[in-house]
Every structure is written in C-alpha cells, then in structure tokens.
C-alpha atoms as a PDB file:
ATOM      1  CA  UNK A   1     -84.454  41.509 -57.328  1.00  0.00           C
ATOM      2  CA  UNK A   2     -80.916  39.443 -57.203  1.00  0.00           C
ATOM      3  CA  UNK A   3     -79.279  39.579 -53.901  1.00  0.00           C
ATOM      4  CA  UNK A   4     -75.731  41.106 -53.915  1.00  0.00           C
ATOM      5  CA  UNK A   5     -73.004  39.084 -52.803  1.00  0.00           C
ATOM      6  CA  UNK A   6     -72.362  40.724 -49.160  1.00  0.00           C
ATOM      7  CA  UNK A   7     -68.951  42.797 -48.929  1.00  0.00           C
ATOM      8  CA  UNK A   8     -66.152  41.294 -46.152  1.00  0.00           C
ATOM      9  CA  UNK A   9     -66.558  43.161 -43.262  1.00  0.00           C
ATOM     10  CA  UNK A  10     -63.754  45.401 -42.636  1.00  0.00           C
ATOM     11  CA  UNK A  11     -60.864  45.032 -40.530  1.00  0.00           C
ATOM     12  CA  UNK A  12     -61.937  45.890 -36.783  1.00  0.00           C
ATOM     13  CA  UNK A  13     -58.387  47.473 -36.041  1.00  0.00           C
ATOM     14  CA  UNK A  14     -59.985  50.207 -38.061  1.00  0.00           C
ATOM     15  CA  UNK A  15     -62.313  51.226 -36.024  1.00  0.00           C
ATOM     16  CA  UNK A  16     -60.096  52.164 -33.780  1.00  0.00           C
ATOM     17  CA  UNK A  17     -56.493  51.256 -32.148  1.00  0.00           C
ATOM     18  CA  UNK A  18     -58.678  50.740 -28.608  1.00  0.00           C
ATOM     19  CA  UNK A  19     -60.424  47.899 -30.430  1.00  0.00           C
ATOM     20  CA  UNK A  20     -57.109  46.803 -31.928  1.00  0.00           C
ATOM     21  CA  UNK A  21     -56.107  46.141 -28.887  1.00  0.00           C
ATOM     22  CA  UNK A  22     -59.112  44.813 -27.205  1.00  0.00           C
ATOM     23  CA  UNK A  23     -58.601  41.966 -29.776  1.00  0.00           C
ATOM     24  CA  UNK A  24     -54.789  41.859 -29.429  1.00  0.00           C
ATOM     25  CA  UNK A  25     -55.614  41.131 -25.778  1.00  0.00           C
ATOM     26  CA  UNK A  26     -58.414  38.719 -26.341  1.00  0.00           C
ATOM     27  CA  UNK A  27     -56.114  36.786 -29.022  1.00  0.00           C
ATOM     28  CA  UNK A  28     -53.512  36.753 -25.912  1.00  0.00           C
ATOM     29  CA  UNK A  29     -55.810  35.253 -23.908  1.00  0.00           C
ATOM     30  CA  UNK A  30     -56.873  32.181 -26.402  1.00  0.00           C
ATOM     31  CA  UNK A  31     -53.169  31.633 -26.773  1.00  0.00           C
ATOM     32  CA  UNK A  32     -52.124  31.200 -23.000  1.00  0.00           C
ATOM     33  CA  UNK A  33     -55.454  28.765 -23.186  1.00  0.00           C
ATOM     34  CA  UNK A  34     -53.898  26.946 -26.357  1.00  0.00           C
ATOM     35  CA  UNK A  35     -50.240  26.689 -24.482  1.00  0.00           C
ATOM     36  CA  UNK A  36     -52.138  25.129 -21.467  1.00  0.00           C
ATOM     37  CA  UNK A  37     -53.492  22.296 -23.050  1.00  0.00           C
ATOM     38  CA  UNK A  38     -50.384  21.586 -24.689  1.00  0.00           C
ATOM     39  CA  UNK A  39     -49.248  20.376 -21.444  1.00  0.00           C
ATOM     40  CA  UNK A  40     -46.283  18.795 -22.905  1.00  0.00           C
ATOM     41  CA  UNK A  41     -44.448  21.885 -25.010  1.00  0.00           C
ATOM     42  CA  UNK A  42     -45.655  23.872 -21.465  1.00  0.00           C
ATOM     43  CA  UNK A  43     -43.764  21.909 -19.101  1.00  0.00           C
ATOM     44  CA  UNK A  44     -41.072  21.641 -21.606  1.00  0.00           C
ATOM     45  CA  UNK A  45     -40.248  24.966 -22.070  1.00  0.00           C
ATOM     46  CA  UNK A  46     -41.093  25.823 -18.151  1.00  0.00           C
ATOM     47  CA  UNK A  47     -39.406  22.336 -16.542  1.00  0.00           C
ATOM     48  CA  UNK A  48     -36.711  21.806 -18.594  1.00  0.00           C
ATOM     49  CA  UNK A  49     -34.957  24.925 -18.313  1.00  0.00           C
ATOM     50  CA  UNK A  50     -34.822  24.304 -14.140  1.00  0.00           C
ATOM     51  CA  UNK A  51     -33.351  20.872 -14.735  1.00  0.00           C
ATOM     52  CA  UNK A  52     -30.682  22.424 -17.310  1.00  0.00           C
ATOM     53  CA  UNK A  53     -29.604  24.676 -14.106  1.00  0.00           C
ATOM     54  CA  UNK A  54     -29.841  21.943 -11.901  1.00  0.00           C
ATOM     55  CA  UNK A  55     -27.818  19.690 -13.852  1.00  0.00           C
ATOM     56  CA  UNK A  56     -25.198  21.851 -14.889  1.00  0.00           C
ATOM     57  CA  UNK A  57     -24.523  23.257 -11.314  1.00  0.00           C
ATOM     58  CA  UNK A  58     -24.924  19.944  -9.501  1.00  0.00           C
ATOM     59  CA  UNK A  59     -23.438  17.704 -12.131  1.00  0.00           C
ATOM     60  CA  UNK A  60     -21.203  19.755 -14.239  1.00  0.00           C
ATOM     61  CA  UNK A  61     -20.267  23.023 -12.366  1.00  0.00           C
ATOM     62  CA  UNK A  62     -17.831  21.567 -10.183  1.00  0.00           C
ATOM     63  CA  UNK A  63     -15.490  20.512 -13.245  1.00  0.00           C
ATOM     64  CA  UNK A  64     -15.814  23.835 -14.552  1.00  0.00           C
ATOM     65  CA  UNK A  65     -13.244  26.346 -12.930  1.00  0.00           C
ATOM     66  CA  UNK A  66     -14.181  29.930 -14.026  1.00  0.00           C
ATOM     67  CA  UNK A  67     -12.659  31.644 -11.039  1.00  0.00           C
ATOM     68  CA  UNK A  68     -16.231  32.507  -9.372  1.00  0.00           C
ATOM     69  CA  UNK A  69     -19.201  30.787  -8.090  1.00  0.00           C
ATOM     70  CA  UNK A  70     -20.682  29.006 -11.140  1.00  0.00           C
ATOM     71  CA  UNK A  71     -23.983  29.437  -9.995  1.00  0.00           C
ATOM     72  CA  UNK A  72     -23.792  33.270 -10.130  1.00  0.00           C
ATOM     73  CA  UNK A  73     -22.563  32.957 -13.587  1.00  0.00           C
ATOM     74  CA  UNK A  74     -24.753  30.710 -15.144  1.00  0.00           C
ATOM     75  CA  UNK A  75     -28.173  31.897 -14.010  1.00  0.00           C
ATOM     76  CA  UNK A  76     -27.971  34.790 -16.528  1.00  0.00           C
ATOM     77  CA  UNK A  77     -27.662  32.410 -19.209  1.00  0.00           C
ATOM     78  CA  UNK A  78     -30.551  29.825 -18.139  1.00  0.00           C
ATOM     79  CA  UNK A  79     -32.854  32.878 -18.087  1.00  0.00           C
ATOM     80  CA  UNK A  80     -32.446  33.356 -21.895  1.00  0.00           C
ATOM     81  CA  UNK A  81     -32.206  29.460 -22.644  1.00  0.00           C
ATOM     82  CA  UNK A  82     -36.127  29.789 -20.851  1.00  0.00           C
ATOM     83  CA  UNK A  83     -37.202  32.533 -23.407  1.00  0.00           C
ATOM     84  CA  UNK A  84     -35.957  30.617 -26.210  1.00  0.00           C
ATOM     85  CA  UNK A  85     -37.418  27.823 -25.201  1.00  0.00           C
ATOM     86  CA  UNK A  86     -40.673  29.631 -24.408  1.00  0.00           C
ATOM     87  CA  UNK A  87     -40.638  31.150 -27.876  1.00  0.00           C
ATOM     88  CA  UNK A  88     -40.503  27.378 -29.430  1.00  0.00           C
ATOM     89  CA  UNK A  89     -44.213  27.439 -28.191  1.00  0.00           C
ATOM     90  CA  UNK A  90     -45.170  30.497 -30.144  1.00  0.00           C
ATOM     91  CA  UNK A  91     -43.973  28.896 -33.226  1.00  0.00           C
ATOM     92  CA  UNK A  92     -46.035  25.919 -33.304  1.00  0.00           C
ATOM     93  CA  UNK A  93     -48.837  27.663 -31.884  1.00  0.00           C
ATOM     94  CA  UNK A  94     -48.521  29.975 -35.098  1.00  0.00           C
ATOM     95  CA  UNK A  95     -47.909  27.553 -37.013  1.00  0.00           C
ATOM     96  CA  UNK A  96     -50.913  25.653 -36.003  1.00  0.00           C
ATOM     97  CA  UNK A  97     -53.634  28.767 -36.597  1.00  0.00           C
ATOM     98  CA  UNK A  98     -52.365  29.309 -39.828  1.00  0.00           C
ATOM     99  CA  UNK A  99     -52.517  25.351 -41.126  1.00  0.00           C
ATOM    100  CA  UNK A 100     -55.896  24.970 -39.542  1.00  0.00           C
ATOM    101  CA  UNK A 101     -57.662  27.307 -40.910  1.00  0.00           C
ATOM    102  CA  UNK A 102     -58.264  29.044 -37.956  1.00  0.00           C
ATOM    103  CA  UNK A 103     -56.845  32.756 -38.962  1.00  0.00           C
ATOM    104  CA  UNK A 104     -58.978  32.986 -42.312  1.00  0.00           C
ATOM    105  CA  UNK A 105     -61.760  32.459 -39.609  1.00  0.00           C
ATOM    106  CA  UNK A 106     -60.521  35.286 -37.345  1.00  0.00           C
ATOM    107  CA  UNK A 107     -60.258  37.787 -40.134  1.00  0.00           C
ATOM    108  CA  UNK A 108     -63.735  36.707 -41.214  1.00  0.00           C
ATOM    109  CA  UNK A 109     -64.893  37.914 -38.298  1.00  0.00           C
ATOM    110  CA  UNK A 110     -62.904  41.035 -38.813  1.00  0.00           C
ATOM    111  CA  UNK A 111     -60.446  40.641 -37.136  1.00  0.00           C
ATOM    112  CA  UNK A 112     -56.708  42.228 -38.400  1.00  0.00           C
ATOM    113  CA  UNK A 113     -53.361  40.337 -38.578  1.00  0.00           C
ATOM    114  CA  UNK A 114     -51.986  43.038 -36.855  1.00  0.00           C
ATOM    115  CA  UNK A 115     -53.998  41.735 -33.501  1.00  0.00           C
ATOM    116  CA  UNK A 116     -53.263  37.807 -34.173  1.00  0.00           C
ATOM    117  CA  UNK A 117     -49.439  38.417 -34.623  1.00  0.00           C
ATOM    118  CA  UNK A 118     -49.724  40.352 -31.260  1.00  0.00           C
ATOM    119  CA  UNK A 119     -51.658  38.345 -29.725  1.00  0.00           C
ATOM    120  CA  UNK A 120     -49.053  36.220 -30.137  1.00  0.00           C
ATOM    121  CA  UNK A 121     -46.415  38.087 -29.415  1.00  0.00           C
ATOM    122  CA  UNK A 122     -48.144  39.450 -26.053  1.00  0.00           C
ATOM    123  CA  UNK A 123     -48.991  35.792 -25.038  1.00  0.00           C
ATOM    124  CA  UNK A 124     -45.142  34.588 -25.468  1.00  0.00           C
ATOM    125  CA  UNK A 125     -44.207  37.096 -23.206  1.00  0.00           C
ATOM    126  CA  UNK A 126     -46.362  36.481 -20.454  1.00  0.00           C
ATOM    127  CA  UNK A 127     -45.383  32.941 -20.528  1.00  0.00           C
ATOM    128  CA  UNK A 128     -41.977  33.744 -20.629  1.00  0.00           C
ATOM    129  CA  UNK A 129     -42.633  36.219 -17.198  1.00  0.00           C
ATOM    130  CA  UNK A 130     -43.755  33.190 -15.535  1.00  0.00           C
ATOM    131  CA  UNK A 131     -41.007  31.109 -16.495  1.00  0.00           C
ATOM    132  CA  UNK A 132     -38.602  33.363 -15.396  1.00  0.00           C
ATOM    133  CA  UNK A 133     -40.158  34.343 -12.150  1.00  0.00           C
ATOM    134  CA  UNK A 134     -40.292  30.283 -11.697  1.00  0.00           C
ATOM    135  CA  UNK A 135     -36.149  29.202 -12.895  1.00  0.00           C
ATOM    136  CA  UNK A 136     -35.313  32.494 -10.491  1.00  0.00           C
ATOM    137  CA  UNK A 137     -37.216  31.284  -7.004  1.00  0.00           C
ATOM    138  CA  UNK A 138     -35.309  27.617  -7.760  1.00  0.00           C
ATOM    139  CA  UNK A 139     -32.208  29.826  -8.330  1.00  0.00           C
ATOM    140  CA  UNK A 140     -32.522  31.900  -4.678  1.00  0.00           C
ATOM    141  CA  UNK A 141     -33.636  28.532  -3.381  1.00  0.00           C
ATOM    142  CA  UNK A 142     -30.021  26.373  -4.650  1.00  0.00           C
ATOM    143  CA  UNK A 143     -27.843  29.194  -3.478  1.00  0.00           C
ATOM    144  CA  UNK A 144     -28.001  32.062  -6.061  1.00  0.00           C
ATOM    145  CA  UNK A 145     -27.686  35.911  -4.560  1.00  0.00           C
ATOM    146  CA  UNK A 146     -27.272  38.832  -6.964  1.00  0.00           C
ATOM    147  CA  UNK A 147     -24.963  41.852  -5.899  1.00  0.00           C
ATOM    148  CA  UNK A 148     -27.830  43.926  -7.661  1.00  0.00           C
ATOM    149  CA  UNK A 149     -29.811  46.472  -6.041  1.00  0.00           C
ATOM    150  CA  UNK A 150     -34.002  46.664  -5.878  1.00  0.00           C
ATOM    151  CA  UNK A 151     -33.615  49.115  -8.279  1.00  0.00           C
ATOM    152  CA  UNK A 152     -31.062  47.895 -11.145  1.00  0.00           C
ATOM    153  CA  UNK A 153     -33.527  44.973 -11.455  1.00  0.00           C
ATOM    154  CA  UNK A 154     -35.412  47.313 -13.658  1.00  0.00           C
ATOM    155  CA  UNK A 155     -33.192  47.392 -16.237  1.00  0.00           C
ATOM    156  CA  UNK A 156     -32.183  43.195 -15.993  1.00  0.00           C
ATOM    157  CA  UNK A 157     -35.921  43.247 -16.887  1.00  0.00           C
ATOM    158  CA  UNK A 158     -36.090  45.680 -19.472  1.00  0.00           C
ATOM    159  CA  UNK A 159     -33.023  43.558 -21.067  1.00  0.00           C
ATOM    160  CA  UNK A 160     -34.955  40.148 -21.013  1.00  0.00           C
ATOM    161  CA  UNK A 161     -37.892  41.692 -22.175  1.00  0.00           C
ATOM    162  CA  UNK A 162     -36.189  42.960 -24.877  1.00  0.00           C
ATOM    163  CA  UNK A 163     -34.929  39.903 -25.705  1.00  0.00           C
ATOM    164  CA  UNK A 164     -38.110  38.181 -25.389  1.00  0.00           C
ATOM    165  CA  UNK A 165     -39.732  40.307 -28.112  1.00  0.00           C
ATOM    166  CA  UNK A 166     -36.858  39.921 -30.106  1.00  0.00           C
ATOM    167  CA  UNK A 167     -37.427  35.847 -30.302  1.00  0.00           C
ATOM    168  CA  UNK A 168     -40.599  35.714 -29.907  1.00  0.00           C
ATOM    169  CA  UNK A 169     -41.567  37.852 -33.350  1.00  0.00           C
ATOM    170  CA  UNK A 170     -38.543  35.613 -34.613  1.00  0.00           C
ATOM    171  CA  UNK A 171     -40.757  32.444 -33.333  1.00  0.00           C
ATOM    172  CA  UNK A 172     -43.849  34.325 -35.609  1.00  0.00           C
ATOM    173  CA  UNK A 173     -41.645  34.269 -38.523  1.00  0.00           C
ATOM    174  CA  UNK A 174     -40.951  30.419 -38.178  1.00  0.00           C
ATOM    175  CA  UNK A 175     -44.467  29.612 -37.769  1.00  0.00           C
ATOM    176  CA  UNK A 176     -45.515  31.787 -40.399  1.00  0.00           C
ATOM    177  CA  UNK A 177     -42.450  30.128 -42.691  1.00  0.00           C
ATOM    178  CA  UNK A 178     -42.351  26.431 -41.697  1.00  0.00           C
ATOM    179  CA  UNK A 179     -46.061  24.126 -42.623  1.00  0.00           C
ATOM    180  CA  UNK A 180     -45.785  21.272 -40.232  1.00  0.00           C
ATOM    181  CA  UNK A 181     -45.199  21.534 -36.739  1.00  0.00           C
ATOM    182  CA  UNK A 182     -42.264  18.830 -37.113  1.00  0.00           C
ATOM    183  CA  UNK A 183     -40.452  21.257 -39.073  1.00  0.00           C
ATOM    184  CA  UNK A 184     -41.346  23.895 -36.893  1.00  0.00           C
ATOM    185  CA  UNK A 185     -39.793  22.550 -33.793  1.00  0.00           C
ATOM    186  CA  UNK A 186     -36.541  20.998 -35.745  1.00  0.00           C
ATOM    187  CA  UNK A 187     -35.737  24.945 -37.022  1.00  0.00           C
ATOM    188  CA  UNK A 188     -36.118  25.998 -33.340  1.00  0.00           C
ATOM    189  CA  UNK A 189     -34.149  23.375 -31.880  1.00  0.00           C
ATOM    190  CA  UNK A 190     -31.135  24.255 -34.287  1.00  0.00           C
ATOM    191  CA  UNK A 191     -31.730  28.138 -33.191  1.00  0.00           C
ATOM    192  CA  UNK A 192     -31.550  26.674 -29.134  1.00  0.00           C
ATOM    193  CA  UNK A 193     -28.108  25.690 -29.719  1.00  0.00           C
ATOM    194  CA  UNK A 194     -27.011  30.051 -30.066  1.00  0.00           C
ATOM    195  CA  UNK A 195     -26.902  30.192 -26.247  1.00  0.00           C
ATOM    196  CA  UNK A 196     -24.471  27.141 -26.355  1.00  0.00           C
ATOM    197  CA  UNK A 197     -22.147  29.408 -28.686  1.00  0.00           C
ATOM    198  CA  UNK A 198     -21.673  32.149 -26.616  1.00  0.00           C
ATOM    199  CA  UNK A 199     -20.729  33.377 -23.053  1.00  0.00           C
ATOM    200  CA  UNK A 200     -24.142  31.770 -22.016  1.00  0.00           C
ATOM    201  CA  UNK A 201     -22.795  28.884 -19.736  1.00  0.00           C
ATOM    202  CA  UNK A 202     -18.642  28.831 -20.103  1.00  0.00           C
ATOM    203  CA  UNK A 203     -16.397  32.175 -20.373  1.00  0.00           C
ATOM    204  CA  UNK A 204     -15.937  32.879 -24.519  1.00  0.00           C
ATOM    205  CA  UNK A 205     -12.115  32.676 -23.866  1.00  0.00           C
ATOM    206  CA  UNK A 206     -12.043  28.613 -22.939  1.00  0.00           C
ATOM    207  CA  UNK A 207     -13.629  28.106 -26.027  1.00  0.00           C
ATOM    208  CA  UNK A 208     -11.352  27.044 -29.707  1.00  0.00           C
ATOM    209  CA  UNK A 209      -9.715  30.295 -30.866  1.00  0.00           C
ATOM    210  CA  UNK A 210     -11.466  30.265 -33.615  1.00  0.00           C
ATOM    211  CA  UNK A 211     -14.576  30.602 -32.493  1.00  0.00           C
ATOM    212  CA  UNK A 212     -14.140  33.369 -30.250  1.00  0.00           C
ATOM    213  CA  UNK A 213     -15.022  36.192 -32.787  1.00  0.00           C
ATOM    214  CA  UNK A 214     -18.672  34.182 -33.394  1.00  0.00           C
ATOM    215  CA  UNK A 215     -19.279  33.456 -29.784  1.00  0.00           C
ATOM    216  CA  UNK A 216     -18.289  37.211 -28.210  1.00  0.00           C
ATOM    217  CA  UNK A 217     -20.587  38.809 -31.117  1.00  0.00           C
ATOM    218  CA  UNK A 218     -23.302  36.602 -31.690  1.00  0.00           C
ATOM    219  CA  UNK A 219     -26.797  38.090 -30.820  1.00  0.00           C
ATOM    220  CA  UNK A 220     -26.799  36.470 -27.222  1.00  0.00           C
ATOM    221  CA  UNK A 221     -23.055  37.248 -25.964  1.00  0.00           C
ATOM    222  CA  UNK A 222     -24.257  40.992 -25.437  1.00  0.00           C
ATOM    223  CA  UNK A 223     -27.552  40.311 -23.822  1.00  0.00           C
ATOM    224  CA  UNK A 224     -26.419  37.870 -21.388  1.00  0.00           C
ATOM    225  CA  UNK A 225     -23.316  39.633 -20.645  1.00  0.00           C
ATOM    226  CA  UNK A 226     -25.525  42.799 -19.594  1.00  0.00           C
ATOM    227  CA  UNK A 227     -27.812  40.730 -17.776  1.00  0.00           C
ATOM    228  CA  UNK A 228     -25.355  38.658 -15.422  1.00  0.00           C
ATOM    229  CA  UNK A 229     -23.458  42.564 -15.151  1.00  0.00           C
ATOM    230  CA  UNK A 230     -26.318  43.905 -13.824  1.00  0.00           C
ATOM    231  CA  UNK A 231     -26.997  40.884 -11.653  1.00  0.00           C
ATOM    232  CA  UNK A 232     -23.391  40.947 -10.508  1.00  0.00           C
ATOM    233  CA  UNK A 233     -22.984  44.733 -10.101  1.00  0.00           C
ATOM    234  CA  UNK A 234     -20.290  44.798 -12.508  1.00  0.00           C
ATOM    235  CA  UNK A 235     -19.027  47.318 -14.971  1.00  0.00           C
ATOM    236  CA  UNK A 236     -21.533  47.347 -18.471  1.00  0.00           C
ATOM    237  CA  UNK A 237     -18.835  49.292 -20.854  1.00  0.00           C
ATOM    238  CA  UNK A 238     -20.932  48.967 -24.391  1.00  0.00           C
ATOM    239  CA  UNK A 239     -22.698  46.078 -24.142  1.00  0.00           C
ATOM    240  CA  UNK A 240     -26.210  47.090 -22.777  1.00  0.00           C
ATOM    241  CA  UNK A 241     -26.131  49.170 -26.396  1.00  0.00           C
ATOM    242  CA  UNK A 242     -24.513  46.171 -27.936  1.00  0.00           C
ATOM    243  CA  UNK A 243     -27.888  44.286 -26.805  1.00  0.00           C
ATOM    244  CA  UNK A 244     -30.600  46.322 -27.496  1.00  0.00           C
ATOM    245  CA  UNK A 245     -29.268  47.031 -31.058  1.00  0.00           C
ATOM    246  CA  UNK A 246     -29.405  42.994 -31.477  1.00  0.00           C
ATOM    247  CA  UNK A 247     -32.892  43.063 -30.159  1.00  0.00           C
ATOM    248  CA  UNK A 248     -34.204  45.555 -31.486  1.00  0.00           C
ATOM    249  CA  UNK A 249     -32.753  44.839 -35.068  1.00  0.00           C
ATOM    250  CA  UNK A 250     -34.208  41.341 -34.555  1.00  0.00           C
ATOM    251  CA  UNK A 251     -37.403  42.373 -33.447  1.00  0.00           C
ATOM    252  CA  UNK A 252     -37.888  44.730 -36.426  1.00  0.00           C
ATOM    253  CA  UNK A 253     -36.806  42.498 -39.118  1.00  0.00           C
ATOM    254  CA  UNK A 254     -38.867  40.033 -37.656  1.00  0.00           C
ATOM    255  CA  UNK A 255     -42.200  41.446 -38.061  1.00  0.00           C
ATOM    256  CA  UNK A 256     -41.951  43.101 -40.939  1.00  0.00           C
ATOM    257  CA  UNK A 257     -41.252  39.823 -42.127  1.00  0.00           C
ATOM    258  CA  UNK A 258     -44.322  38.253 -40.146  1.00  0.00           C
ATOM    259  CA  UNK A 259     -46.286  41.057 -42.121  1.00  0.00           C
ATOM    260  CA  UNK A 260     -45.402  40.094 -45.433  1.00  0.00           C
ATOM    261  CA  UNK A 261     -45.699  36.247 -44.584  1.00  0.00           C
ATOM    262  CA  UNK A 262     -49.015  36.457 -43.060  1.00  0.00           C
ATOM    263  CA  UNK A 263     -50.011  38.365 -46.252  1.00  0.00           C
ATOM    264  CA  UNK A 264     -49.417  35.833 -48.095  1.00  0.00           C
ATOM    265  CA  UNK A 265     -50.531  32.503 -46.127  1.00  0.00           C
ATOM    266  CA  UNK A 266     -53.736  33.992 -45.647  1.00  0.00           C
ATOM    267  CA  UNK A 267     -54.262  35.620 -49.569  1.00  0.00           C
END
C-alpha cells in the first residue's frame, strides 16, 4: 500500500480567533526579541529621536521665533518623528522573514498570515510605547510642561496610537514590497522626510507659499496639530477628524495591501 502524500495542515487561526491571537501574541513576542538584537536600528529609532529634540531646542530653537516656547511646540512633532522612525524597524524586520524563508516555515506549522502581519503590527507598537514614554521623561526633564489635564492625555494617546497603526501597517507594506533591506530602509528614509513638510517642527505659514497647501494637508499636519492642541489645551476645530480619517484611511489601505502582498510572496 503507497503512502499518500500528507495534506498541509490547516491554518490554526481557524480553529479559533483565541488561537489567532495566541499566535498573534507569540509572533509579537519573537519580534520585540528580533528588534533587540538589532541593537543598532533599536537605538536608532529610540536614541536618535531624543538627540533630534535636543538639538533642535538647544542648537536651533533659539533662531527660530514662533511667538511661544519652542519646546512646547516641537515635542508634538518629535513624538511622531519616533513612530516613524520606530516603524522603519518593522519594515526590515518584515522584510527579513519574508526573504529568509522564515514565513513559509511559520505557515508550515500552521500558522496564518493574518497572525504574522499582526504580530508585527502589535510588536511596532509596543516599541513605539516605549519610545515615547522615553523622548517624553527627557522632554519633562529639559523644561517641557503641557497645559493638558490627567484626563485629555487619553485622547493625545488614542491620536498617536492611531497614528502608529497607521505607519506601522504602512511599514508591512514596504517590507512586504521592497526585497533587500537596503531598499527597504532608503523607501523609509524618503517617507521620514513628511514630518519635515508639515507643521511638525516650524509653523506651515514661514514656509514658501507654495507649499503651504501640501504642508497644512499632508497626512501629518492634522495629527500633530491635534496632538500639540491637546498638549497645549488649545482649541481642536476639525482637525482631530481631519486625523483619524488620515489614519484610519492609511491603516486600511495598508493592510489590505499587506494581504494581497503576502499572498503572493509566500504562493
């Protein structure tokens, strides 16, 4: 009697969504193991935004006349420099699994893409907590003091989280789109210079006239505006809606992309 070639074992996210995301959780955890031995995107992405905020309050801010304390004003904006840069970490990460062989491995074993790309996804974010938690102690500790109350920090967190997702499925896509790690972290690199182009760092309006209609509607103007509003205890008018719309149109278009691209890198 001829053996039968043995069937692929199913997909374990159909046994359940608890076991989906049991192995979501566990392909969290072997990413934040990944990003620590890759001590040198880490630091970069948790080190160099600090430095950016100490260097441009310490060495540029006092050539900069914005008619408030620069430091207030620029925090907001470091804090989403740090999740883009976090993200950049993501990408290669991604980009690694898939190149390596690694994934075809996972689903071997049964496990979906729908818990890798989460994993992922879940991973960037916690990294990107820590960051933030990290950039906003220096902050307190060089002078910084929001107008905010305990509770509006809820929503300044619900923003950046929002905005983390947003990049960080965005990070997925690159990974999933780019094949060398090089390429990966040129494509990132160009997307790092978005905060530059808005109301990140410098008020839109001492910018070129021409590029005030790009830089006050670009997907970062809204977020960070909300964010140092909230901070600062100032009025929000539309942009909080103006934000999440970005982010969650982002985040959507994103993984439905990461879907279809995983698809077919792992075919």
């Amino acid at each position: 009697m001829s053996d039968a070639a043995a069937p692929p074992a199913p997909p374990r996210s159909a046994a359940g969504p608890l076991l989906m995301v049991s192995d979501a959780l566990t392909m969290s955890g072997r990413c934040l193991r990944l990003s620590r031995r890759d001590s040198e995107t880490l630091m970069g992405s948790v080190v160099l935004p600090v430095a950016l905020l100490l260097v441009l309050v310490y060495l540029f801010g006092g050539a900069i006349t914005i008619g408030a304390d620069y430091l207030r004003y620029v925090v907001p904006g470091v804090l989403l420099l740090c999740a883009a840069l976090g993200s950049a970490l993501t990408a290669v990460i991604v980009c690694q699994d898939v190149s390596s062989g690694i994934t075809d491995r996972f689903r071997a074993m049964g496990i979906g893409g729908a818990s890798l790309l989460v994993g992922h996804v879940a991973a960037s974010v916690a990294r990107n907590a820590a960051s933030a938690v990290l950039l906003l102690g220096v902050s307190y500790a060089v002078g910084f003091r929001a107008d905010a109350s305990p509770l509006a920090w809820l929503p300044v967190a619900g923003v950046l989280l929002a905005f983390v997702l947003a990049v960080s499925s965005l990070a997925v896509v690159a990974g999933l789109l780019i094949r060398s790690t090089e390429g990966v972290n040129t494509l990132v690199g160009m997307g790092l210079l978005a905060p530059f182009a808005s109301s990140a760092f410098v008020p839109v309006s001492t910018m070129p006239s021409w590029l005030h209609g790009f830089a006050d509607n670009q997907p970062v103007a809204p977020v960070v505006d909300t964010v140092r509003r909230l901070l600062l205890d100032q009025s929000l008018g539309w942009r909080p809606w103006q934000a999440l719309a970005w982010c969650g149109g982002i985040a959507i278009v994103s993984t439905s992309s990461a879907v279809l691209l995983f698809r077919r890198r792992t075919a």
